[in-house]
C-alpha atoms as a PDB file:
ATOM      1  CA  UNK A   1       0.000   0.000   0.000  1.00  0.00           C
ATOM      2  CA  UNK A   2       2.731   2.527   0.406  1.00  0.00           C
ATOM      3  CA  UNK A   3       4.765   1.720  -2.851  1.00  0.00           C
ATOM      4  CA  UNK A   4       1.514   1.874  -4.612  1.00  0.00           C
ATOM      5  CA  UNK A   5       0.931   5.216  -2.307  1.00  0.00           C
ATOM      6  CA  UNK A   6       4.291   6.376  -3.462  1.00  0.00           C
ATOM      7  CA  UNK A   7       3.905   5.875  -7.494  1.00  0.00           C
ATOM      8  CA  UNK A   8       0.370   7.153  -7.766  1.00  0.00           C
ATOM      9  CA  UNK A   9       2.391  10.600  -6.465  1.00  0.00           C
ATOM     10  CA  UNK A  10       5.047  10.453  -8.266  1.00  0.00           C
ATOM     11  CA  UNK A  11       3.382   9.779 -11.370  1.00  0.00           C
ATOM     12  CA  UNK A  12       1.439  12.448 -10.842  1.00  0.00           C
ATOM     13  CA  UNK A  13       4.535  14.997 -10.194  1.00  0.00           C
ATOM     14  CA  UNK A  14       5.357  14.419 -14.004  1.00  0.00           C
ATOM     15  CA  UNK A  15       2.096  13.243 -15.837  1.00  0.00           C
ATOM     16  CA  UNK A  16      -0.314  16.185 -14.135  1.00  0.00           C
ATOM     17  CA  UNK A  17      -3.626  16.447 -16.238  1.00  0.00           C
ATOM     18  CA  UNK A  18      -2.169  14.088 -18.675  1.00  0.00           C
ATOM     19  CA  UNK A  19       0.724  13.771 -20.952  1.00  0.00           C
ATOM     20  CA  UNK A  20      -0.373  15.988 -23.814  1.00  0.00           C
ATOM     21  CA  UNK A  21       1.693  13.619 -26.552  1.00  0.00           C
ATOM     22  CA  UNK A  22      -0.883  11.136 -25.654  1.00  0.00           C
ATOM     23  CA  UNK A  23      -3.757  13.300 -27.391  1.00  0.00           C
ATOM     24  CA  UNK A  24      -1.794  12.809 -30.504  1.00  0.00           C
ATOM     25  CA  UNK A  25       0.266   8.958 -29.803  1.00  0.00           C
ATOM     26  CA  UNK A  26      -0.121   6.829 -32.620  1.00  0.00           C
ATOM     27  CA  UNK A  27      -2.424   4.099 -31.982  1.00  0.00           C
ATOM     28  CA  UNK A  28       0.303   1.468 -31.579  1.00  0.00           C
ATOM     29  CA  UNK A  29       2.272  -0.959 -29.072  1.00  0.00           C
ATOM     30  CA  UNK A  30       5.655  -0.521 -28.351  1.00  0.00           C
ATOM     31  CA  UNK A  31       8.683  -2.095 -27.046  1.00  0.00           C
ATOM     32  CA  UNK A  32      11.375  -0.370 -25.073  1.00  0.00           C
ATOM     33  CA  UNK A  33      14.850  -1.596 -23.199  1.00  0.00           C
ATOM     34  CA  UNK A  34      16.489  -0.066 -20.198  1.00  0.00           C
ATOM     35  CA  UNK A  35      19.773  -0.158 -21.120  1.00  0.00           C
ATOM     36  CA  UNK A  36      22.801   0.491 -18.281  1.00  0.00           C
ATOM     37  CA  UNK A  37      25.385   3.287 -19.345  1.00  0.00           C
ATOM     38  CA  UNK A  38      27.480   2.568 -16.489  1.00  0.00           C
ATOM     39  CA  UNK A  39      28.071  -0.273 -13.546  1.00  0.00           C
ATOM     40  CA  UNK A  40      25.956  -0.909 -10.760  1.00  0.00           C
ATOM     41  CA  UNK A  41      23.770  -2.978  -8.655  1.00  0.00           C
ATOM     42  CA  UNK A  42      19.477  -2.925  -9.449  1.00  0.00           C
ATOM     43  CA  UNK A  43      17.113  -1.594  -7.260  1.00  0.00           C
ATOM     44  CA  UNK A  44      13.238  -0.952  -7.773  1.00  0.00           C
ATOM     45  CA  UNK A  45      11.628  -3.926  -8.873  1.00  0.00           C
ATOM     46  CA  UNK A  46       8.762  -3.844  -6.540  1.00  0.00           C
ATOM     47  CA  UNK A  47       8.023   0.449  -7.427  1.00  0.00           C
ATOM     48  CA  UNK A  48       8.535  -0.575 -10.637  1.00  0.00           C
ATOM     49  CA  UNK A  49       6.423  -3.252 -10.757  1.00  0.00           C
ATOM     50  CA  UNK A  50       3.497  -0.816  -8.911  1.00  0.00           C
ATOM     51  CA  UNK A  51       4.186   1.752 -11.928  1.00  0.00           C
ATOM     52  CA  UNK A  52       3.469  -0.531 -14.506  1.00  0.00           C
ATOM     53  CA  UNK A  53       0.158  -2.045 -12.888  1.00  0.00           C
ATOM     54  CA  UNK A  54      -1.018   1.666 -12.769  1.00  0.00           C
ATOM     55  CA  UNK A  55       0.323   2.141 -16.524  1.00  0.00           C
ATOM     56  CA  UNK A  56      -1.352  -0.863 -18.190  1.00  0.00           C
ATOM     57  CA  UNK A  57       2.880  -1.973 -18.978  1.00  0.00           C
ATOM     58  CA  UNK A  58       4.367  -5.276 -18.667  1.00  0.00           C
ATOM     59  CA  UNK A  59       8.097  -5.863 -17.616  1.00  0.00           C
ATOM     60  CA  UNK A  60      10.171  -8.520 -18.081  1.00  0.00           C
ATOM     61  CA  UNK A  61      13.379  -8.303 -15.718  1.00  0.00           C
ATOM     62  CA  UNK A  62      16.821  -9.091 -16.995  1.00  0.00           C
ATOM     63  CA  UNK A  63      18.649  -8.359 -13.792  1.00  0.00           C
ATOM     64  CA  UNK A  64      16.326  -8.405 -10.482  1.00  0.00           C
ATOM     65  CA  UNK A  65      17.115  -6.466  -7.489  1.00  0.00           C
ATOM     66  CA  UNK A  66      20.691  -6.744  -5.371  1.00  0.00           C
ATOM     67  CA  UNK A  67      22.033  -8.394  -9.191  1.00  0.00           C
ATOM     68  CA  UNK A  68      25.227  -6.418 -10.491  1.00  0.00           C
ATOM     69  CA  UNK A  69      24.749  -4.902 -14.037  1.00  0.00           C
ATOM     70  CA  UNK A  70      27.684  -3.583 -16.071  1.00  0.00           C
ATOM     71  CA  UNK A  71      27.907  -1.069 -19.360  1.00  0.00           C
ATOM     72  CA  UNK A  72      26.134  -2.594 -22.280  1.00  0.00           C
ATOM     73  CA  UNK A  73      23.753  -4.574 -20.452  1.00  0.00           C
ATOM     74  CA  UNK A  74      19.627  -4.732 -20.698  1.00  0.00           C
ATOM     75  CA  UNK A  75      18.410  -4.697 -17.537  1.00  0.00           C
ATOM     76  CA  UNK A  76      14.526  -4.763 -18.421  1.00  0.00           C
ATOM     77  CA  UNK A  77      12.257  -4.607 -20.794  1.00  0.00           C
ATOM     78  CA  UNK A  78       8.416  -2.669 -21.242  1.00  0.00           C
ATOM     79  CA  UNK A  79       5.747  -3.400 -23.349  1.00  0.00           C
ATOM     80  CA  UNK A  80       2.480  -1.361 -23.776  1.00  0.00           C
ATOM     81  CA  UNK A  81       0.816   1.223 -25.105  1.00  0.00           C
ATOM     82  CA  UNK A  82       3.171   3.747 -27.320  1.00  0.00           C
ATOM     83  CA  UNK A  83       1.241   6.035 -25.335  1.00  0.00           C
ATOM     84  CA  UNK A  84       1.031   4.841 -21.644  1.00  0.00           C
ATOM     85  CA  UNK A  85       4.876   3.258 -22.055  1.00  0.00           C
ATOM     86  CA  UNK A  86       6.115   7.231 -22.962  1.00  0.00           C
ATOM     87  CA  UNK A  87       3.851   8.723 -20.283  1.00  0.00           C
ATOM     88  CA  UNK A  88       5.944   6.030 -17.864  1.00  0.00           C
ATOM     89  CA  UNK A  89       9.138   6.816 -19.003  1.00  0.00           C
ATOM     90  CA  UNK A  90      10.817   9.266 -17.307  1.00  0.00           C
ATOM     91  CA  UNK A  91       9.112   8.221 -13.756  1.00  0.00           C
ATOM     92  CA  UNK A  92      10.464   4.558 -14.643  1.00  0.00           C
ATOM     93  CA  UNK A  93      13.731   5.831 -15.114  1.00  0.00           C
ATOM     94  CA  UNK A  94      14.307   7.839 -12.177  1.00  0.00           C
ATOM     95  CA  UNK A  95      12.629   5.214  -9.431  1.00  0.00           C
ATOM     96  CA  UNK A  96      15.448   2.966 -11.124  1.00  0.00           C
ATOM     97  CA  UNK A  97      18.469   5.462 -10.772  1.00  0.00           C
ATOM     98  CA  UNK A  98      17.845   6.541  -8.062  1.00  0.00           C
ATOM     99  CA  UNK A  99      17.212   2.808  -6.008  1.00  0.00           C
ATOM    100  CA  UNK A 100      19.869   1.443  -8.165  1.00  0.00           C
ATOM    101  CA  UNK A 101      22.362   4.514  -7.144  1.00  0.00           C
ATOM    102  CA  UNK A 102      21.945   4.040  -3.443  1.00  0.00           C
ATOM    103  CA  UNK A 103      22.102   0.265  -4.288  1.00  0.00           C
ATOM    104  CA  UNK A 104      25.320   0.525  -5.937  1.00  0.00           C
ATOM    105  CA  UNK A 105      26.900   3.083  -3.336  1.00  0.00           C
ATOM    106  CA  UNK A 106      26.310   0.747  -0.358  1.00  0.00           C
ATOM    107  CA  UNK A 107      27.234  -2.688  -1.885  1.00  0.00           C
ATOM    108  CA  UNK A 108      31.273  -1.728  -1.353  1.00  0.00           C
ATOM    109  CA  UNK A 109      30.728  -0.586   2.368  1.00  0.00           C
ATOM    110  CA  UNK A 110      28.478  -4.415   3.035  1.00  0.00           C
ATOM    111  CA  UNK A 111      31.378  -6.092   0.849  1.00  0.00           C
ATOM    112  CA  UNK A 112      34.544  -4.344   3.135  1.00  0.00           C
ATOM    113  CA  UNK A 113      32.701  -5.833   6.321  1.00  0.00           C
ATOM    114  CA  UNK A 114      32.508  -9.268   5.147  1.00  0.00           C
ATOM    115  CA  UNK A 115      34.170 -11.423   7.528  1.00  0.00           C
ATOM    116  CA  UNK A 116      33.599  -9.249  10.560  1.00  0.00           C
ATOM    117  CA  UNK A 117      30.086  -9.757  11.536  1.00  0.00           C
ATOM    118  CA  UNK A 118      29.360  -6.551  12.137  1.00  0.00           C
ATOM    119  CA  UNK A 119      26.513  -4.621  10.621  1.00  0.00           C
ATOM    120  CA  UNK A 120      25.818  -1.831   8.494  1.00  0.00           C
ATOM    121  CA  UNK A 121      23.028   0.484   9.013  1.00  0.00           C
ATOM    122  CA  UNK A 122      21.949   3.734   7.544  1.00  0.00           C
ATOM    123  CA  UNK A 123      20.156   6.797   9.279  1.00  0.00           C
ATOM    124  CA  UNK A 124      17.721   9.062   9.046  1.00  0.00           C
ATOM    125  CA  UNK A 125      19.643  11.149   6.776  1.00  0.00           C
ATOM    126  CA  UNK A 126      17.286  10.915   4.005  1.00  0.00           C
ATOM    127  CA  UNK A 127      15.332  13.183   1.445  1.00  0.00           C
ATOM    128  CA  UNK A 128      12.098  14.551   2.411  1.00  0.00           C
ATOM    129  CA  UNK A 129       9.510  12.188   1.922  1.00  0.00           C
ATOM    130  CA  UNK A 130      11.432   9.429   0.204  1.00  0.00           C
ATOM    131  CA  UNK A 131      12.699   7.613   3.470  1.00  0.00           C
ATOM    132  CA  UNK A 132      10.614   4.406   2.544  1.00  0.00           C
ATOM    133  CA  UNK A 133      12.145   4.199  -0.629  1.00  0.00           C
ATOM    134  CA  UNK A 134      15.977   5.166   0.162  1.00  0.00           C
ATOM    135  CA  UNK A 135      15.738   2.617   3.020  1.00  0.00           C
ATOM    136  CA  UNK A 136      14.575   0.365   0.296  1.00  0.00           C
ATOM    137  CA  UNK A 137      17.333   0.715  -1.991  1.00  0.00           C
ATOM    138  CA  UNK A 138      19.338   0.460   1.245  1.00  0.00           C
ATOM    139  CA  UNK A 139      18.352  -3.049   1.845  1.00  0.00           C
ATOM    140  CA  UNK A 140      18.968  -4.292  -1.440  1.00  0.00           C
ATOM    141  CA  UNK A 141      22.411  -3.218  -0.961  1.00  0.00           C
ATOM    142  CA  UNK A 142      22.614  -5.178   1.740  1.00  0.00           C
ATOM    143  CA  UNK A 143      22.863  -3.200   4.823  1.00  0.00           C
ATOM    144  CA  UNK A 144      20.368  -3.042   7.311  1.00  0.00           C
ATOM    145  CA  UNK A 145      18.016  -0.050   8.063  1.00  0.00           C
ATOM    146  CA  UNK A 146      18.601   1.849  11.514  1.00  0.00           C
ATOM    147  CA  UNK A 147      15.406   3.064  13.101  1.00  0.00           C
ATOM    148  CA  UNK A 148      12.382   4.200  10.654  1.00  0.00           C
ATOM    149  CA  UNK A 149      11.254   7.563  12.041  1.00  0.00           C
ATOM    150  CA  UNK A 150      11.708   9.317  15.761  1.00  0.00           C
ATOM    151  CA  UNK A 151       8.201   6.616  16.603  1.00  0.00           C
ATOM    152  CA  UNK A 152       9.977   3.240  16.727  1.00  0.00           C
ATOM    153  CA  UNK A 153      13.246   3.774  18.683  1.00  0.00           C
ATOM    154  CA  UNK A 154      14.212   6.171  21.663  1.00  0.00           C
ATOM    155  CA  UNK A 155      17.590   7.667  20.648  1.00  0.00           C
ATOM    156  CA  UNK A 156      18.935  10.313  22.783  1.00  0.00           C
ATOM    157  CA  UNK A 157      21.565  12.370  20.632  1.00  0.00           C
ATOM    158  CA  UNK A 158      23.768  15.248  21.891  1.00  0.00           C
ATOM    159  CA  UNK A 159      20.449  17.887  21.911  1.00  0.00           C
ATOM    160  CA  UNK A 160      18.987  15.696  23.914  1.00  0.00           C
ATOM    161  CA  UNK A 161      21.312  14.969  26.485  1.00  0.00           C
ATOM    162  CA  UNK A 162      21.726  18.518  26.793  1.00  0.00           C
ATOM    163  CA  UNK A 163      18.245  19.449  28.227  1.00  0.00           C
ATOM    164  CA  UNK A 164      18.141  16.168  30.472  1.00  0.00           C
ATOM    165  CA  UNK A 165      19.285  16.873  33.956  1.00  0.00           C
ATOM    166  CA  UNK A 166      19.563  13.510  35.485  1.00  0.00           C
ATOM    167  CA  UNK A 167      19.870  10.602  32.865  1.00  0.00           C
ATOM    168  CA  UNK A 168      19.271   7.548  35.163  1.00  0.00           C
ATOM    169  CA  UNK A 169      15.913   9.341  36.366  1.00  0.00           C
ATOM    170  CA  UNK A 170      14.947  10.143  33.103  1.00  0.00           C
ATOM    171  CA  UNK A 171      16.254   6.453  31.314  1.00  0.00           C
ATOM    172  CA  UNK A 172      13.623   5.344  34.536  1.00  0.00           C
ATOM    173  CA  UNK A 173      10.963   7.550  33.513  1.00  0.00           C
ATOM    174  CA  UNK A 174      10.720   6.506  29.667  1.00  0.00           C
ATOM    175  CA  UNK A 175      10.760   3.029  30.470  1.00  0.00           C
ATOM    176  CA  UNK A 176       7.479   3.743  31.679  1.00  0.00           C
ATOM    177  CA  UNK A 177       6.345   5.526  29.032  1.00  0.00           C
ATOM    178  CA  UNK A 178       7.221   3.934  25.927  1.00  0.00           C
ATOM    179  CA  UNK A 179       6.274   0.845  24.315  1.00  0.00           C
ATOM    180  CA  UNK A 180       7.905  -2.240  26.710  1.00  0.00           C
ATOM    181  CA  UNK A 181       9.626  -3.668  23.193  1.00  0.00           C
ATOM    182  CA  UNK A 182      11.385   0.164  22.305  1.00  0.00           C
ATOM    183  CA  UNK A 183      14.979   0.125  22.570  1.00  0.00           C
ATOM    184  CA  UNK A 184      17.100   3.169  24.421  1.00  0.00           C
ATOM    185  CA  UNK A 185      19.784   4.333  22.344  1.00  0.00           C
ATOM    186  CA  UNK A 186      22.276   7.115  23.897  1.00  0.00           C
ATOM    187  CA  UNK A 187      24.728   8.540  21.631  1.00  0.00           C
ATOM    188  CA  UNK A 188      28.137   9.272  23.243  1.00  0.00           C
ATOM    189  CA  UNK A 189      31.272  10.988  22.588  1.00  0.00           C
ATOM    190  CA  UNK A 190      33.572   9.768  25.112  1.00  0.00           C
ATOM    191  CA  UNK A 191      34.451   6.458  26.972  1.00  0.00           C
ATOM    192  CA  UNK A 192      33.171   8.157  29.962  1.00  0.00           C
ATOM    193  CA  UNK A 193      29.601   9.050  28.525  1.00  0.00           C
ATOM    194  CA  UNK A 194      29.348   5.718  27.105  1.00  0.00           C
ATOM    195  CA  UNK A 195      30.051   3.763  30.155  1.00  0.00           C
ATOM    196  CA  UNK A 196      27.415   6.128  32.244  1.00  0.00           C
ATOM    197  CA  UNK A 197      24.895   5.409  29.248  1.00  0.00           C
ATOM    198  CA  UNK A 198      24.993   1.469  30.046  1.00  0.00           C
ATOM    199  CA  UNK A 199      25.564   2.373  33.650  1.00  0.00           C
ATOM    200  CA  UNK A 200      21.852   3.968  33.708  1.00  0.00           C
ATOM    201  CA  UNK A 201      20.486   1.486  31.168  1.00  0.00           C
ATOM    202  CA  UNK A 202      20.673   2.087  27.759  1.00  0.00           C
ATOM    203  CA  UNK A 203      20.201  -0.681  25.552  1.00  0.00           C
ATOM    204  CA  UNK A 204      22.378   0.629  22.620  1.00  0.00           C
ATOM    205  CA  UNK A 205      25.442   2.953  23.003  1.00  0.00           C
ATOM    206  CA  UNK A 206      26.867   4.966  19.756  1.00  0.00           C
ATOM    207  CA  UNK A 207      29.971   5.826  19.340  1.00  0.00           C
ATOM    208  CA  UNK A 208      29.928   9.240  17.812  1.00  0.00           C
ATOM    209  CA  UNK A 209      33.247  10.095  16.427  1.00  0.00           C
ATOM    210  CA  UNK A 210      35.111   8.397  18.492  1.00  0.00           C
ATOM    211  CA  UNK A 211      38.825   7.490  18.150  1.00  0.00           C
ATOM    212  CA  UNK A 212      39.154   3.368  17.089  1.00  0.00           C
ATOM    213  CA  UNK A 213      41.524   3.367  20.704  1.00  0.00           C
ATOM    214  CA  UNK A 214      38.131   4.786  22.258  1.00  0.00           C
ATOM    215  CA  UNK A 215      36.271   2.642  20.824  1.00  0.00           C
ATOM    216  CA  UNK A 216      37.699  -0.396  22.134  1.00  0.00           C
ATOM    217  CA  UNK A 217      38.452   1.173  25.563  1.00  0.00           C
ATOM    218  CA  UNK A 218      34.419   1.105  25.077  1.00  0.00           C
ATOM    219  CA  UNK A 219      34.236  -2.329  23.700  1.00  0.00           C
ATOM    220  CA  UNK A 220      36.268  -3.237  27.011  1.00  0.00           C
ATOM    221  CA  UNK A 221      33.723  -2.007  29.212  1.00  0.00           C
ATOM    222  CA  UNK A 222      30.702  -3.172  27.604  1.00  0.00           C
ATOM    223  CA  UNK A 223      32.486  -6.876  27.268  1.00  0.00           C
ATOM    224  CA  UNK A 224      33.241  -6.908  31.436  1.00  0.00           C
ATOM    225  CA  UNK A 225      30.141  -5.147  32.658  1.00  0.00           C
ATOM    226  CA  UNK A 226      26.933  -5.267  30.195  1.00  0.00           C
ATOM    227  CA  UNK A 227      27.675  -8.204  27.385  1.00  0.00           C
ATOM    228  CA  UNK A 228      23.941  -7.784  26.230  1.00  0.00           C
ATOM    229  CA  UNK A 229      24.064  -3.598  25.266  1.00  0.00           C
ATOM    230  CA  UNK A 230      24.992  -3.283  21.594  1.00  0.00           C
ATOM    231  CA  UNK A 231      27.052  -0.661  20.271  1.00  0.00           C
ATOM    232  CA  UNK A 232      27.258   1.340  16.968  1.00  0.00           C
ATOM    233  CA  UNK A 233      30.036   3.314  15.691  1.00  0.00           C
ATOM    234  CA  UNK A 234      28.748   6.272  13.662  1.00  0.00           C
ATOM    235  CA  UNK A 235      30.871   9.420  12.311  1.00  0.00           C
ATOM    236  CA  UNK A 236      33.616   9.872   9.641  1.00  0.00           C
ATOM    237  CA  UNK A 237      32.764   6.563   8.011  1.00  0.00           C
ATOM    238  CA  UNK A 238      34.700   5.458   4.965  1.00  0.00           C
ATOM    239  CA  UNK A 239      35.573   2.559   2.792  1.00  0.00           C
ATOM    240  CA  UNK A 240      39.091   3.396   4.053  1.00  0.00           C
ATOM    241  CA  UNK A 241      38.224   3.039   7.864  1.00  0.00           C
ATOM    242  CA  UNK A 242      35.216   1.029   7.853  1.00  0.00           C
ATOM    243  CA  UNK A 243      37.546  -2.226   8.204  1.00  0.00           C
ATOM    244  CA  UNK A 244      39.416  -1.069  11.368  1.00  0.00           C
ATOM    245  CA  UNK A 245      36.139   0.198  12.754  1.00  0.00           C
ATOM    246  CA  UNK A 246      34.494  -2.833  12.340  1.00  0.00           C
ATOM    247  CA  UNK A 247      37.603  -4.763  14.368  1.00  0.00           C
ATOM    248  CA  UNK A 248      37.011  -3.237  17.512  1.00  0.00           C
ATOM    249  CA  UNK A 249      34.726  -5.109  18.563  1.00  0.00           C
ATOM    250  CA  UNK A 250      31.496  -3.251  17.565  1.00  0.00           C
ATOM    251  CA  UNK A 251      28.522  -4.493  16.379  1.00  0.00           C
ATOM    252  CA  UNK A 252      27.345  -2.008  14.276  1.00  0.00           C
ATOM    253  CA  UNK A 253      28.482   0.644  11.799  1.00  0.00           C
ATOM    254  CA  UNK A 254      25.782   3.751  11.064  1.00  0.00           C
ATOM    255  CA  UNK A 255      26.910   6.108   7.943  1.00  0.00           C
ATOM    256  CA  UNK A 256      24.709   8.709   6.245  1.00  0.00           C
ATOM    257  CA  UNK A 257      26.978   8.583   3.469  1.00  0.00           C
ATOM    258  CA  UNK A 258      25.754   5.074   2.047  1.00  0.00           C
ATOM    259  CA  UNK A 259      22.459   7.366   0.917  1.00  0.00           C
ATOM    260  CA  UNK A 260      23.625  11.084   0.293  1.00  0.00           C
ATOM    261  CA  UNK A 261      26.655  10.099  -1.380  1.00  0.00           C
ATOM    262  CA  UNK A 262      25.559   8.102  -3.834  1.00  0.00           C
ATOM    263  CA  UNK A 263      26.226   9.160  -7.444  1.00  0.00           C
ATOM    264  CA  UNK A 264      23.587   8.761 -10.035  1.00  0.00           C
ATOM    265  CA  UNK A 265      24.264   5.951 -12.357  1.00  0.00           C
ATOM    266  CA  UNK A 266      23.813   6.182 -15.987  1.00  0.00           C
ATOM    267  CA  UNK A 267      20.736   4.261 -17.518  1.00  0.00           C
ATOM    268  CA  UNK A 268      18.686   5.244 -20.710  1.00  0.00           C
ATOM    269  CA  UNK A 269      15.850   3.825 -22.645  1.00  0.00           C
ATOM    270  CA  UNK A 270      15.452   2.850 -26.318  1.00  0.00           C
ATOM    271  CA  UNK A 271      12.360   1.816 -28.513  1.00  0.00           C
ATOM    272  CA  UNK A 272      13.007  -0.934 -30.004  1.00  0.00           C
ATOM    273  CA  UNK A 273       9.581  -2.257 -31.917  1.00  0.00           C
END
């Protein structure tokens, strides 16, 4: 219900009242191939798939989502309407690009952790009112999606912590008042802030920008006194340093990046009958 939510909208961004070539479309079926104009990883079956129910198209998938692509290749192909598959096209095309973009930026930061067990997770860093659909695209990538929205996990960033007076009162008073399955998430800057966060209860500490020796001065801690908290390192994240991150001991890696870094890939579409 929310993809098909999602496409109704976006088709209607670019088709409005109606796309005025189809007053004067020849009366005709058509063919057309997505064809990739640079590497990358596809993402955007299932939006897809909801675009061409609503545009009377059929598609028939040469690569499916979380399968790499390279120059040259087909990675689908429409039939319908000369009409309804030209109304479709540009809103096809940018659903793929951009899934397949975020898809393709995240797949080296999954592939640099293999090995470690630790996970990676995006944020909230997303576009305004595509967070459903980046998150997608972050999944097929294969990373893991952080919380949703501020309605499904307490996290208690820097802003926060700054208006709280007493923490172990106020980790008391919220585990009274939200859901008994939330999680408690503190984020933390120094050893010392992340061993008062498990001290009062938390049941995730970040480690925000933290140096990898203060990360595992954390790991330490967590490992002798609270084996069940999880922690996160978050802040700086590259495919350079993601590797000696992971090895601390961590069991999660959050980066923005994986999403507002990604590049556009290069697809295009040609008629071909």
């Amino acid at each position: 219900m929310i993809i098909d939510e999602f496409v109704k909208e976006v088709l209607l961004e670019d088709i409005g009242r109606g796309d005025l070539f189809g007053r004067v479309a020849p009366k005709r079926a058509a063919t057309a191939e997505v064809i990739a104009k640079s590497d990358g990883i596809v993402a955007g079956e299932p939006y897809l798939e909801a675009l061409a129910h609503f545009c009377r198209l059929n598609l028939y998938w040469l690569k499916k989502d979380g399968e790499r692509f390279v120059k040259g290749d087909t990675i689908l192909k429409v039939e319908g309407s000369a009409a309804d598959l030209l109304a479709a096209e540009r809103t096809l095309l940018n659903m793929l690009l951009h899934a397949s973009s975020i898809a393709t930026q995240v797949k080296p930061y999954v592939k640099a952790l293999d090995g470690t067990g630790v996970l990676l997770l995006d944020t909230r860093k997303t576009r305004p009112m595509l967070r459903n659909f980046e998150k997608y695209a972050v999944r097929v990538g294969g990373a893991v999606n952080h919380r949703m929205g501020l309605d499904d996990a307490l996290m208690l960033k820097d802003t926060h912590l700054s208006l709280i007076d007493d923490l172990e009162s106020f980790i008391r008073r919220a585990r009274r008042e939200i859901p008994f399955t939330t999680k408690i998430e503190i984020e933390c800057e120094s050893v010392e802030a992340a061993a008062k966060a498990m001290d009062v209860g938390a049941d995730i500490v970040m480690c925000d920008n933290m140096q990898i020796d203060h990360i595992k001065e954390v790991v330490l801690y967590r490992n002798d006194n609270y084996p069940g908290i999880l922690l996160e390192a978050s802040g700086n994240i590259t495919l350079e340093n993601i590797k000696e991150v992971a090895q601390t001991g961590i069991d999660a890696i959050s980066s923005g990046s994986i999403i507002h870094q990604s590049r556009w890939i290069d697809l295009s579409m040609k008629i071909v009958t």
